[in-house]
PDB file of N, CA and C in Angstrom:
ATOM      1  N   UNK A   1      -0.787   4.932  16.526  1.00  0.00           N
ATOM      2  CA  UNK A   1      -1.430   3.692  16.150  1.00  0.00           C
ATOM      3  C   UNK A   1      -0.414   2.730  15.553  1.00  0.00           C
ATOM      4  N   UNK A   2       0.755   2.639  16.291  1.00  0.00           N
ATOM      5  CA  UNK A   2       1.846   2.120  15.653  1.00  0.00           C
ATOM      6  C   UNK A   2       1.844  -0.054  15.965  1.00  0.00           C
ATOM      7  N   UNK A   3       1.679  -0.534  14.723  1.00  0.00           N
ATOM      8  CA  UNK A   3       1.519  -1.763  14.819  1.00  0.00           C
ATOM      9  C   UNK A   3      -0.157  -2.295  14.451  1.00  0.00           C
ATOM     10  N   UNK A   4      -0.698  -1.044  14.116  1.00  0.00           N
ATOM     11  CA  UNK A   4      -2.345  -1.945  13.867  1.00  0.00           C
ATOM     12  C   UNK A   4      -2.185  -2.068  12.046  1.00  0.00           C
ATOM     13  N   UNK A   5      -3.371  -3.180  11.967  1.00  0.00           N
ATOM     14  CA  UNK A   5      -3.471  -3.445  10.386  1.00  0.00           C
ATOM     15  C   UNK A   5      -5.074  -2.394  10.336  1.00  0.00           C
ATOM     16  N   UNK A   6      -5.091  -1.604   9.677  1.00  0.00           N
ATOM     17  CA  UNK A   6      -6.697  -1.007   9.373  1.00  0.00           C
ATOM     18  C   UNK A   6      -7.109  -1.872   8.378  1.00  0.00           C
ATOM     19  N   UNK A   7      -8.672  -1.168   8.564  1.00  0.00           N
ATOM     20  CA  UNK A   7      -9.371  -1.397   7.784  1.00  0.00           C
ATOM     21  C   UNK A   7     -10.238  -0.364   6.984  1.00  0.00           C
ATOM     22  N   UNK A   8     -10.442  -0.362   5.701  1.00  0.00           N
ATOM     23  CA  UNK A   8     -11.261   0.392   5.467  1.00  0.00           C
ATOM     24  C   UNK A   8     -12.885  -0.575   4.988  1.00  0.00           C
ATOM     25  N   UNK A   9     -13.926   0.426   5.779  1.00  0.00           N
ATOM     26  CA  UNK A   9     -15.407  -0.656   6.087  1.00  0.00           C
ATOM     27  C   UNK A   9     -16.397  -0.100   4.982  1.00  0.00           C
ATOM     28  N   UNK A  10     -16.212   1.688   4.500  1.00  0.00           N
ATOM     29  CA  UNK A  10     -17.488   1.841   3.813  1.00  0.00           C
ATOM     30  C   UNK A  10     -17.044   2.141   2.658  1.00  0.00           C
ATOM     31  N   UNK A  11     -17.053   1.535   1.752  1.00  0.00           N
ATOM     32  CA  UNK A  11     -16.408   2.299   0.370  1.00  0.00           C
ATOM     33  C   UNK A  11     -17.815   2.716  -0.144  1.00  0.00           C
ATOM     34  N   UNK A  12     -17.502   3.808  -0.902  1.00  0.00           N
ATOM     35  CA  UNK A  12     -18.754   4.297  -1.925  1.00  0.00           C
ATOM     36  C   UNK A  12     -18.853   3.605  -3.665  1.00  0.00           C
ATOM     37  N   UNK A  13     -20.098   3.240  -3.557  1.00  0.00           N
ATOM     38  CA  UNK A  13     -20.248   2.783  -4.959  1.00  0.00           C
ATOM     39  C   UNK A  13     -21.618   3.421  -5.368  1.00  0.00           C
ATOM     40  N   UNK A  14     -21.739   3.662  -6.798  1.00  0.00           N
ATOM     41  CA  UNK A  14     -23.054   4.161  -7.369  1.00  0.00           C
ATOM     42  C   UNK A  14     -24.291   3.052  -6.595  1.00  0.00           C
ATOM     43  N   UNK A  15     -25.561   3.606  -6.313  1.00  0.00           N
ATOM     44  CA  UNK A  15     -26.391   3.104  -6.236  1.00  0.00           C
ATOM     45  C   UNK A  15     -27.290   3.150  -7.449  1.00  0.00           C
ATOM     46  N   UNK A  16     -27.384   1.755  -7.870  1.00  0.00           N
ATOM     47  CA  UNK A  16     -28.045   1.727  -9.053  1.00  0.00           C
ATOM     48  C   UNK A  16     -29.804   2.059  -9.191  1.00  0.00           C
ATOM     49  N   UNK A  17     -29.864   2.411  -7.979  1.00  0.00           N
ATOM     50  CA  UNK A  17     -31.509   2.783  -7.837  1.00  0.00           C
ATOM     51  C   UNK A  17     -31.917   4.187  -7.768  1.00  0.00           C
ATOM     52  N   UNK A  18     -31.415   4.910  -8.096  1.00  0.00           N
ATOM     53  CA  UNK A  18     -31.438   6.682  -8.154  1.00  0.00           C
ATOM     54  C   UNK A  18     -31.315   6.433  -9.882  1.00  0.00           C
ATOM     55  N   UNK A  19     -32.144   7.790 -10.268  1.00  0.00           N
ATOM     56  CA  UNK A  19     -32.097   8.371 -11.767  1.00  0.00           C
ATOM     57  C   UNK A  19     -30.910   9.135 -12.080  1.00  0.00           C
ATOM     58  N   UNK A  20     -30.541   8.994 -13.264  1.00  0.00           N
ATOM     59  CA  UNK A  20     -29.587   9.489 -13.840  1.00  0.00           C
ATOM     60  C   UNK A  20     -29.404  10.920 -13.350  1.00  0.00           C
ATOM     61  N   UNK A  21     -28.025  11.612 -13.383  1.00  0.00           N
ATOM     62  CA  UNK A  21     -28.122  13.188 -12.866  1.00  0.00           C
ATOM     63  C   UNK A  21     -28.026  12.898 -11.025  1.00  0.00           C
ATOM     64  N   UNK A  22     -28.422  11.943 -10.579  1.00  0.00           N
ATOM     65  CA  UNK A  22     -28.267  12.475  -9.160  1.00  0.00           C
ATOM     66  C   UNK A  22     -26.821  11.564  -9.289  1.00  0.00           C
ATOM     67  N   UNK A  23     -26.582  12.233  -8.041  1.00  0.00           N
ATOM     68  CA  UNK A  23     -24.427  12.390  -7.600  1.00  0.00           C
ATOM     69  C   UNK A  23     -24.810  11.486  -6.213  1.00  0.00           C
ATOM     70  N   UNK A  24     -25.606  10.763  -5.700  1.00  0.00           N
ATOM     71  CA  UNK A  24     -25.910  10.173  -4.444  1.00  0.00           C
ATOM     72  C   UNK A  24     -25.414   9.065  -4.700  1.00  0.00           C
ATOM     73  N   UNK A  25     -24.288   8.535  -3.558  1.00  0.00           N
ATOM     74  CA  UNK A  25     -23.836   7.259  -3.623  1.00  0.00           C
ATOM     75  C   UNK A  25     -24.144   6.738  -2.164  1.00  0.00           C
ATOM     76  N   UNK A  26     -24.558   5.189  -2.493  1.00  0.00           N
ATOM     77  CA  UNK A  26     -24.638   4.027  -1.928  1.00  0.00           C
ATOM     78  C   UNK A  26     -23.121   3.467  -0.670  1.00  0.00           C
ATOM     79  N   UNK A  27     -23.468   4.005   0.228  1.00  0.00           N
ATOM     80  CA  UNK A  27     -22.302   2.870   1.261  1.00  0.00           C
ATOM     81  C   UNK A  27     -22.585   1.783   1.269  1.00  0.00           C
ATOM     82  N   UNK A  28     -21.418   0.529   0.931  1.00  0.00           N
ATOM     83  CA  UNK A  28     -21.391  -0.504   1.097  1.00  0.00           C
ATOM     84  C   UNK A  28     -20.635  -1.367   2.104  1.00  0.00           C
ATOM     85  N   UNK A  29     -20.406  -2.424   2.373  1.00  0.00           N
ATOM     86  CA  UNK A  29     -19.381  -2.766   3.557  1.00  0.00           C
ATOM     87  C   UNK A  29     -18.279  -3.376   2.833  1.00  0.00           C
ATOM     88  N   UNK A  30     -17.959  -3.324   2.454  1.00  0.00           N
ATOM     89  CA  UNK A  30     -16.508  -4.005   1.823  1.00  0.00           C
ATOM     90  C   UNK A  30     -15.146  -3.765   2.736  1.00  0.00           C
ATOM     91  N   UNK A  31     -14.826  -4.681   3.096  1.00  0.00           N
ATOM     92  CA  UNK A  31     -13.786  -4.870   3.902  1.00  0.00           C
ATOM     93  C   UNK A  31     -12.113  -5.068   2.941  1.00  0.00           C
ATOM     94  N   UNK A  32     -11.396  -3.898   3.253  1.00  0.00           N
ATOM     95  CA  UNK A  32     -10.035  -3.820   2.212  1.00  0.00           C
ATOM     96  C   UNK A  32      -9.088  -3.954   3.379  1.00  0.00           C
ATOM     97  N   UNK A  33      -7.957  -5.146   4.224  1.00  0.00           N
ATOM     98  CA  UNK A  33      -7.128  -4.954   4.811  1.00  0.00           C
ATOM     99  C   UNK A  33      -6.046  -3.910   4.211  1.00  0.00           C
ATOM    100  N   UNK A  34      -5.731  -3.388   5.236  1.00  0.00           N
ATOM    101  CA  UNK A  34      -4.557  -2.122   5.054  1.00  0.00           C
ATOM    102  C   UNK A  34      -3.364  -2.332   6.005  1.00  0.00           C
ATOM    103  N   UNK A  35      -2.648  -2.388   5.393  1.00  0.00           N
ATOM    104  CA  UNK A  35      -1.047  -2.141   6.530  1.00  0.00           C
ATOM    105  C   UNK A  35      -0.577  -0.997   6.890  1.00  0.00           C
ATOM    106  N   UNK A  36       0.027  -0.469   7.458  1.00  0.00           N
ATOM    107  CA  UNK A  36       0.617   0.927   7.896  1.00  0.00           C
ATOM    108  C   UNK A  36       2.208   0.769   7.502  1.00  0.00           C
ATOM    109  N   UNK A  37       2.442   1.515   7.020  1.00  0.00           N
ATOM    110  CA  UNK A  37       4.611   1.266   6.124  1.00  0.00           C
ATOM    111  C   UNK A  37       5.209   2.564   6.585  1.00  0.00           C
ATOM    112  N   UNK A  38       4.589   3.214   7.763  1.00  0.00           N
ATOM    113  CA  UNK A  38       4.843   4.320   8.282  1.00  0.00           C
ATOM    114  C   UNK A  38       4.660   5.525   8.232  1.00  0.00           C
ATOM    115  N   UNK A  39       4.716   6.577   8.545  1.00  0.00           N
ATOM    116  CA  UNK A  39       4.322   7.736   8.688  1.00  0.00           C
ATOM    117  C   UNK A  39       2.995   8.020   8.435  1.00  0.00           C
ATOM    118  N   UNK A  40       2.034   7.255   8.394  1.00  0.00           N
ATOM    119  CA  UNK A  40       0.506   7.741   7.985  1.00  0.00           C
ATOM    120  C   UNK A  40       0.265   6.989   6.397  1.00  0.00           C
ATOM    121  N   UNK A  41       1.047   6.010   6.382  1.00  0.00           N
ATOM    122  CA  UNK A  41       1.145   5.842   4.896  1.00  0.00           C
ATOM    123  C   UNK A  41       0.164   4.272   5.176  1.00  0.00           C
ATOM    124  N   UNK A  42      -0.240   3.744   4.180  1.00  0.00           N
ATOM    125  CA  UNK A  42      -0.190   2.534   4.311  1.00  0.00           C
ATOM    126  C   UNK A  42      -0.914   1.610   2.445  1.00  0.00           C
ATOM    127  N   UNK A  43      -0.672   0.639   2.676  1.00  0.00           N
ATOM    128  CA  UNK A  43      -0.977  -0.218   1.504  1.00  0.00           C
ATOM    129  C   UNK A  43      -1.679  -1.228   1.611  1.00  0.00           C
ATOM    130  N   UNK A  44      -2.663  -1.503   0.565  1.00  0.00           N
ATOM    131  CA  UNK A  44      -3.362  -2.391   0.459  1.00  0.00           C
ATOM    132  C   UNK A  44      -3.128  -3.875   0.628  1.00  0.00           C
ATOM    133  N   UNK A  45      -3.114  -4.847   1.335  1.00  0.00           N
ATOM    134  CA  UNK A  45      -2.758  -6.044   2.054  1.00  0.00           C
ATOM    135  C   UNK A  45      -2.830  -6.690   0.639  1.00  0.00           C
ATOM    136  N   UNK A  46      -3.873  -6.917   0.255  1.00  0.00           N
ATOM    137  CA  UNK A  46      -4.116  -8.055  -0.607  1.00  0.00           C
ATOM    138  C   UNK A  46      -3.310  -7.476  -2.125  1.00  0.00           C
ATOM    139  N   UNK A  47      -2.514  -6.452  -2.108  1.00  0.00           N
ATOM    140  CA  UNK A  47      -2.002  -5.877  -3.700  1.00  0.00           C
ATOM    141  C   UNK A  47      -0.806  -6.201  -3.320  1.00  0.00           C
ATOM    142  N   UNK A  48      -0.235  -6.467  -2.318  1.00  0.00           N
ATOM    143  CA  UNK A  48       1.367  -7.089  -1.852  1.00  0.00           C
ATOM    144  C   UNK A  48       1.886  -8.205  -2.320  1.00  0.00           C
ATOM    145  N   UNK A  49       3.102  -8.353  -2.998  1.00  0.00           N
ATOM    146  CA  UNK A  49       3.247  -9.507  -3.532  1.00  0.00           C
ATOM    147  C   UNK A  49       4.318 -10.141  -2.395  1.00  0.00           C
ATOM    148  N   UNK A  50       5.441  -9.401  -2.322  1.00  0.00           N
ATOM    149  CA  UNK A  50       6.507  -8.934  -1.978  1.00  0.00           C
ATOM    150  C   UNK A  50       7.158  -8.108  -0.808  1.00  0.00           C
ATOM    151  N   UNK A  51       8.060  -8.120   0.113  1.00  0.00           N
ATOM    152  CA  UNK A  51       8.398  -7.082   0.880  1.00  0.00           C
ATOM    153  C   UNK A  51      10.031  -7.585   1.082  1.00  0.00           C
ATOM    154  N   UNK A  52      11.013  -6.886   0.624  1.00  0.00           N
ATOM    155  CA  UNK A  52      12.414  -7.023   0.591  1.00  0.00           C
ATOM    156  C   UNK A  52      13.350  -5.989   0.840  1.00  0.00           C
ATOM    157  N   UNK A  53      14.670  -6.321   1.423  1.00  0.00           N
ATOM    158  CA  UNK A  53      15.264  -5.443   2.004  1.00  0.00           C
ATOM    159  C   UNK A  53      16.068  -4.614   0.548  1.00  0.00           C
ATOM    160  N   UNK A  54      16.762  -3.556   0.636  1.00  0.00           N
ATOM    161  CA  UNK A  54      16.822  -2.545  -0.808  1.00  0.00           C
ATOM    162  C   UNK A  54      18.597  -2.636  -0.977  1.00  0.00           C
ATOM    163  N   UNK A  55      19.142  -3.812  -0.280  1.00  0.00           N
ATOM    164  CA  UNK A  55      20.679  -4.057  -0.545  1.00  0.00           C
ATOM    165  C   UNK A  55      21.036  -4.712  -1.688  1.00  0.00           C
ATOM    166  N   UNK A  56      20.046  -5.819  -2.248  1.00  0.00           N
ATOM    167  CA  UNK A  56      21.120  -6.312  -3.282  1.00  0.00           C
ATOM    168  C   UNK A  56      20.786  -5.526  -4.557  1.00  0.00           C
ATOM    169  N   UNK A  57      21.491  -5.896  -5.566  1.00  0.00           N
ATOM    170  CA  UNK A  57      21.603  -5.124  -6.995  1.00  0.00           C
ATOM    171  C   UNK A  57      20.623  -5.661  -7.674  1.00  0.00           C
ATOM    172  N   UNK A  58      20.093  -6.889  -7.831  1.00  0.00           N
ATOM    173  CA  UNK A  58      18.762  -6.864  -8.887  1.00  0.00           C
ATOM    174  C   UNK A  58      17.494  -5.997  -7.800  1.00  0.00           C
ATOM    175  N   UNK A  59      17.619  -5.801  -6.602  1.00  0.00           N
ATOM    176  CA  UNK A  59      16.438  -4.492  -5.601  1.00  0.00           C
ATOM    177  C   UNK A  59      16.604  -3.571  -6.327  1.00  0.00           C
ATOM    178  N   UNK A  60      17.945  -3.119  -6.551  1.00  0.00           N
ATOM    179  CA  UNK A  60      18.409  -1.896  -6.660  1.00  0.00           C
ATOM    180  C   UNK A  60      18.103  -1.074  -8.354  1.00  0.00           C
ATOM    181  N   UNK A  61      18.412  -2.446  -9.079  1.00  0.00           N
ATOM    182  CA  UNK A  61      17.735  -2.204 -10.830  1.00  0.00           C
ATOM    183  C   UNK A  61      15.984  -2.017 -10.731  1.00  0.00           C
ATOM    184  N   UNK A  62      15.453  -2.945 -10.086  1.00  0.00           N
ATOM    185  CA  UNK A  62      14.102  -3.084  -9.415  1.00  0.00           C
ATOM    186  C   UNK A  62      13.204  -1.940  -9.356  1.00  0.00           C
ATOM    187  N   UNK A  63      14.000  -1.229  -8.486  1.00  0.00           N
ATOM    188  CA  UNK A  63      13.536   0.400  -7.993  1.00  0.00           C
ATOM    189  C   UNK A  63      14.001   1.263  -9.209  1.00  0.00           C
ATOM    190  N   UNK A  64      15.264   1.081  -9.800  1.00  0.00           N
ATOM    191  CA  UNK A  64      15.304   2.423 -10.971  1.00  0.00           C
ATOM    192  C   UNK A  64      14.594   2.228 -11.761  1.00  0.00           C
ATOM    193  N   UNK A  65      14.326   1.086 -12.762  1.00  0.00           N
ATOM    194  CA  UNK A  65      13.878   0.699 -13.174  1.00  0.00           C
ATOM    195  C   UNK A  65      11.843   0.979 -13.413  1.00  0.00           C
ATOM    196  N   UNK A  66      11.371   1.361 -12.171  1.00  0.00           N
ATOM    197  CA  UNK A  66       9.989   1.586 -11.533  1.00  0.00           C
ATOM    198  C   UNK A  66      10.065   3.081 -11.051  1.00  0.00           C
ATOM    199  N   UNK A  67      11.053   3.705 -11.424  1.00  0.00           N
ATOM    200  CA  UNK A  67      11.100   4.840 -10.976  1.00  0.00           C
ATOM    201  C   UNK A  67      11.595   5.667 -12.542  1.00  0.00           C
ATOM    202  N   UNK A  68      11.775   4.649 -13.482  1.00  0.00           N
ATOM    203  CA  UNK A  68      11.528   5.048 -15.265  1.00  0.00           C
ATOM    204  C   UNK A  68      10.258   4.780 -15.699  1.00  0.00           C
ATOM    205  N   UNK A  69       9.553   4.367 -14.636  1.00  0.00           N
ATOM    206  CA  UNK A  69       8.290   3.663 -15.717  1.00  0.00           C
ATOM    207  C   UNK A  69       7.058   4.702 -14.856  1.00  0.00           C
ATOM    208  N   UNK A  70       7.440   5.357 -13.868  1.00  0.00           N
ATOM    209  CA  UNK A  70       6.313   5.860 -12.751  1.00  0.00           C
ATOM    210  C   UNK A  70       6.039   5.338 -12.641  1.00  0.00           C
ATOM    211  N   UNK A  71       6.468   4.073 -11.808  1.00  0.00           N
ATOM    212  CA  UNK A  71       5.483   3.232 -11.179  1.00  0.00           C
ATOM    213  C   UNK A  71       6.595   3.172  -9.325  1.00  0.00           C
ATOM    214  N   UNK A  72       7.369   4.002  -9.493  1.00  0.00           N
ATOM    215  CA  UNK A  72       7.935   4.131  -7.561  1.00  0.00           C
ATOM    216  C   UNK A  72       6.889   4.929  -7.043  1.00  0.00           C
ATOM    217  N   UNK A  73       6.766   4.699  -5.661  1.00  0.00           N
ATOM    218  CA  UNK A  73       6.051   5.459  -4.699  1.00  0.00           C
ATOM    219  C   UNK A  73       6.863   5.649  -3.499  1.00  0.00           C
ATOM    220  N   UNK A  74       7.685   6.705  -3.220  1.00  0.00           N
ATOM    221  CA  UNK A  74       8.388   6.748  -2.220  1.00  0.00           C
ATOM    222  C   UNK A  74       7.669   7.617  -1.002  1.00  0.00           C
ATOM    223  N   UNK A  75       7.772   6.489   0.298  1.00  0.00           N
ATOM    224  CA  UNK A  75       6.700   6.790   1.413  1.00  0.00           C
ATOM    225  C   UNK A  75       8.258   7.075   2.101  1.00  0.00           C
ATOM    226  N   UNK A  76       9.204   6.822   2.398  1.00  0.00           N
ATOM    227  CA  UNK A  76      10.091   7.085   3.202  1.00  0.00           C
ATOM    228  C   UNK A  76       9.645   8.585   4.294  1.00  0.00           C
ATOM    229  N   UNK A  77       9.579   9.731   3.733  1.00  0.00           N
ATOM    230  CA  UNK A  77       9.069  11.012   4.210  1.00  0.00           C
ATOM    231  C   UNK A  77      10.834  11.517   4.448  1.00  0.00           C
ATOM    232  N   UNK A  78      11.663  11.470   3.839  1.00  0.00           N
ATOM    233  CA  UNK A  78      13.474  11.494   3.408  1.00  0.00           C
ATOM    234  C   UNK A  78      13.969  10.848   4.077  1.00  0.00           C
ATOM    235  N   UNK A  79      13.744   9.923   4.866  1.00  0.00           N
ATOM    236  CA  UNK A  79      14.041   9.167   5.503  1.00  0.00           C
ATOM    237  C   UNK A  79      15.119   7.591   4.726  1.00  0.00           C
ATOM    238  N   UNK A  80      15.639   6.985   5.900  1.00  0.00           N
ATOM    239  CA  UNK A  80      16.678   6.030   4.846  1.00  0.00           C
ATOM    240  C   UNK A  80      15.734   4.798   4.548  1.00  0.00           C
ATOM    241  N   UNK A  81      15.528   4.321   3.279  1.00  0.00           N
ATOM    242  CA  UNK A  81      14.580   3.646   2.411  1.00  0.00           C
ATOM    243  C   UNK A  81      15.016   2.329   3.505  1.00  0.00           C
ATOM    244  N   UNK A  82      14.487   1.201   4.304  1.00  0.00           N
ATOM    245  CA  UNK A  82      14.534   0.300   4.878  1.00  0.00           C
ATOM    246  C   UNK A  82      13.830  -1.014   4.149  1.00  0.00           C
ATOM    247  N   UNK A  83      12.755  -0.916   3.262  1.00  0.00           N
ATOM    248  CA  UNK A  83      11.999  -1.777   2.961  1.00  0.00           C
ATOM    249  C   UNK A  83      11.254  -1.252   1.896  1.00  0.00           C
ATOM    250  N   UNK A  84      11.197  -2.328   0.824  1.00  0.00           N
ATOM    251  CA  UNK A  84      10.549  -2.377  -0.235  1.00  0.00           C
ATOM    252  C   UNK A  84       9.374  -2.623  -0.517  1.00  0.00           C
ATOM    253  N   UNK A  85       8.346  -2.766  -1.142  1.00  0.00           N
ATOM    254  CA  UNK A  85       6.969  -3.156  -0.596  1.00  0.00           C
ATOM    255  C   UNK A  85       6.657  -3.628  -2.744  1.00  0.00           C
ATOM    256  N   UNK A  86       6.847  -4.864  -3.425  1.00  0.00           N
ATOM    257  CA  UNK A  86       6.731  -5.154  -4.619  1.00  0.00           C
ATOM    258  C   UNK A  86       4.766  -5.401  -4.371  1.00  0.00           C
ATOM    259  N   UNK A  87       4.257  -4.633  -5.384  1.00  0.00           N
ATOM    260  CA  UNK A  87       2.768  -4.490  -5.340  1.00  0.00           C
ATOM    261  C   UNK A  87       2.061  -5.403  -7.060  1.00  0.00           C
ATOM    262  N   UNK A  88       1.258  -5.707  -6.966  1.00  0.00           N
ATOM    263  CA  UNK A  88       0.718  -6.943  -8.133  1.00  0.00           C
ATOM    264  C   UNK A  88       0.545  -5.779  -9.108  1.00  0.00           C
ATOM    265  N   UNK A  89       0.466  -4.263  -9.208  1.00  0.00           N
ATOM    266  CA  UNK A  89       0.383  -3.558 -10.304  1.00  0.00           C
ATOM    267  C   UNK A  89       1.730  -3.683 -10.690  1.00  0.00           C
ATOM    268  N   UNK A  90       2.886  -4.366 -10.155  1.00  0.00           N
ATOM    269  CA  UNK A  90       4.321  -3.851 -10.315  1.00  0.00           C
ATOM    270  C   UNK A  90       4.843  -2.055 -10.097  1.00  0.00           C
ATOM    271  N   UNK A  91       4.037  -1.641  -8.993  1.00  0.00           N
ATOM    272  CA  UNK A  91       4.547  -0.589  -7.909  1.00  0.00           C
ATOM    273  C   UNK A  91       5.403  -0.840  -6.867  1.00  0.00           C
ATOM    274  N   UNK A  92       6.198  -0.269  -7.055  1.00  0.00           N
ATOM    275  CA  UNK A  92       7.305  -0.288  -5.916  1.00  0.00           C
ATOM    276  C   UNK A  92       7.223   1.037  -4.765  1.00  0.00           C
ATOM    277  N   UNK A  93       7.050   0.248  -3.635  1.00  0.00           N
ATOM    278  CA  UNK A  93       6.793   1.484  -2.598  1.00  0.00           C
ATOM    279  C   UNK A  93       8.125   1.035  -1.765  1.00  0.00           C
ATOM    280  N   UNK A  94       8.622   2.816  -1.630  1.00  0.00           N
ATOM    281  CA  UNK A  94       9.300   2.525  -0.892  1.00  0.00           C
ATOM    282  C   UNK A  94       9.058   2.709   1.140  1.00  0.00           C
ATOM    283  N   UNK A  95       9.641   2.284   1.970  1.00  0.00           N
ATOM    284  CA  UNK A  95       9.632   2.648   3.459  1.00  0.00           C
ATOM    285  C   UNK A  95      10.364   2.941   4.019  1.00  0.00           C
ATOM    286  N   UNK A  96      10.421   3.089   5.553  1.00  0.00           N
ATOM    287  CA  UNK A  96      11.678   4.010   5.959  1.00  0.00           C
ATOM    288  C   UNK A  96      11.650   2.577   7.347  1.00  0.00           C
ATOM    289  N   UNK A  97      10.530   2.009   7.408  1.00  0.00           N
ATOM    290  CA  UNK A  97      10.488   0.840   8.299  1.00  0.00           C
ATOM    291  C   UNK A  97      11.286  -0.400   7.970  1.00  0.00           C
ATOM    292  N   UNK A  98      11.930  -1.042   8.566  1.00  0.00           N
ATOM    293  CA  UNK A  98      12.480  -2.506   8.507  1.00  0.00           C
ATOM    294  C   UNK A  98      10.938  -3.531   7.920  1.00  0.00           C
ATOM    295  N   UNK A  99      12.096  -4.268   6.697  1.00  0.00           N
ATOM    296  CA  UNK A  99      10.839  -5.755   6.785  1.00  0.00           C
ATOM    297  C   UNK A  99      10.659  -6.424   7.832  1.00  0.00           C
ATOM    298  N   UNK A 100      11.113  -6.962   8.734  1.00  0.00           N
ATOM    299  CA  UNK A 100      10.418  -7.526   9.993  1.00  0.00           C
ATOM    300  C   UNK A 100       9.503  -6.701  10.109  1.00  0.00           C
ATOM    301  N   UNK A 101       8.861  -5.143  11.017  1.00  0.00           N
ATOM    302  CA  UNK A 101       8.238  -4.466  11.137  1.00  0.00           C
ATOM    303  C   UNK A 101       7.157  -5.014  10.728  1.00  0.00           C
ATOM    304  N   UNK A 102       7.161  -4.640   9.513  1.00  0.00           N
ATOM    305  CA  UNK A 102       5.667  -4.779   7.816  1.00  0.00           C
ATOM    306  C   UNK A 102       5.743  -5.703   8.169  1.00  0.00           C
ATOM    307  N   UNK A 103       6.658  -7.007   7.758  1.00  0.00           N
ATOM    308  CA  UNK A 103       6.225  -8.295   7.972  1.00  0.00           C
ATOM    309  C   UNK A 103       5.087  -8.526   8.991  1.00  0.00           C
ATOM    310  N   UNK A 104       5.349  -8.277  10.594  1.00  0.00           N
ATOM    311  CA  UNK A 104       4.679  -8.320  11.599  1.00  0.00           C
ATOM    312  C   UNK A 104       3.222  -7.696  11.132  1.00  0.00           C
ATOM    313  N   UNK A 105       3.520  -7.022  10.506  1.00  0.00           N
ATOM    314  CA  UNK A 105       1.976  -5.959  10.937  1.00  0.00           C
ATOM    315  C   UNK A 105       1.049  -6.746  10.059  1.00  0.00           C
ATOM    316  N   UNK A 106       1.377  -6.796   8.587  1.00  0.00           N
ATOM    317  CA  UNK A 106       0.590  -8.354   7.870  1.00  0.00           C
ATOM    318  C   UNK A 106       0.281  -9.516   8.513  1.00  0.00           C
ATOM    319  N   UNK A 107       1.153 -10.025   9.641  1.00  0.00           N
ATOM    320  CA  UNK A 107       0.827 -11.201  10.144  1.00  0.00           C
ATOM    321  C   UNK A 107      -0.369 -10.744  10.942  1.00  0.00           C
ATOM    322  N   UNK A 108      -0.286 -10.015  11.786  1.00  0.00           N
ATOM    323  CA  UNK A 108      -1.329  -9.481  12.770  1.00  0.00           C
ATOM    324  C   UNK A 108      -2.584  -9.410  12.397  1.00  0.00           C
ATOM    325  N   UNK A 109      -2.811  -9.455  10.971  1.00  0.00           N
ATOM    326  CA  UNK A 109      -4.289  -9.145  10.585  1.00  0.00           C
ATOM    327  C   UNK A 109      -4.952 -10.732  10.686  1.00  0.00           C
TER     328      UNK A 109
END
């Protein structure tokens, strides 16, 4: 499925019309664009601030830096880190894909 943007369509939320004690949740339609950053991985469209290549030195403080705070997510799968992915929690994901790639696949949606 290389190049699609998903979607996820049914998220679960409490239904506020059941009595307390029951565990039964409500499908709703909420529509969350998703990108794919490779290997089965992917990130939430709208939590993206950012997507940059991992050569210069303030990238490079960027990532250690988020990787002192737990806030890195490395998707690479050991692969060589190609692209950065800066997220509005200030998560840094890393990829093993080129930014053009991601770029593209965001545009596509």
């Amino acid at each position: 499925m290389q190049g699609q943007v998903y979607t996820f369509h049914k998220m679960c939320r409490p239904d506020p019309t059941l009595h307390e004690g029951d565990n039964k949740m409500k499908k709703s339609n909420i529509v969350m664009p998703l990108i794919n950053i490779g290997f089965g991985n992917v990130v939430s469209a709208s939590r993206v601030i950012a997507i940059v290549a991992p050569g210069s030195s303030p990238i490079k403080r960027l990532r250690e830096e988020a990787g002192e705070r737990g806030k890195l997510v490395d998707a690479t799968q050991g692969r060589k880190t190609r692209a950065i992915i800066v997220t509005d929690s200030d998560h840094i994901v890393l990829s093993a894909l080129q930014v053009e790639t991601i770029t593209q696949r965001c545009s596509e949606e």
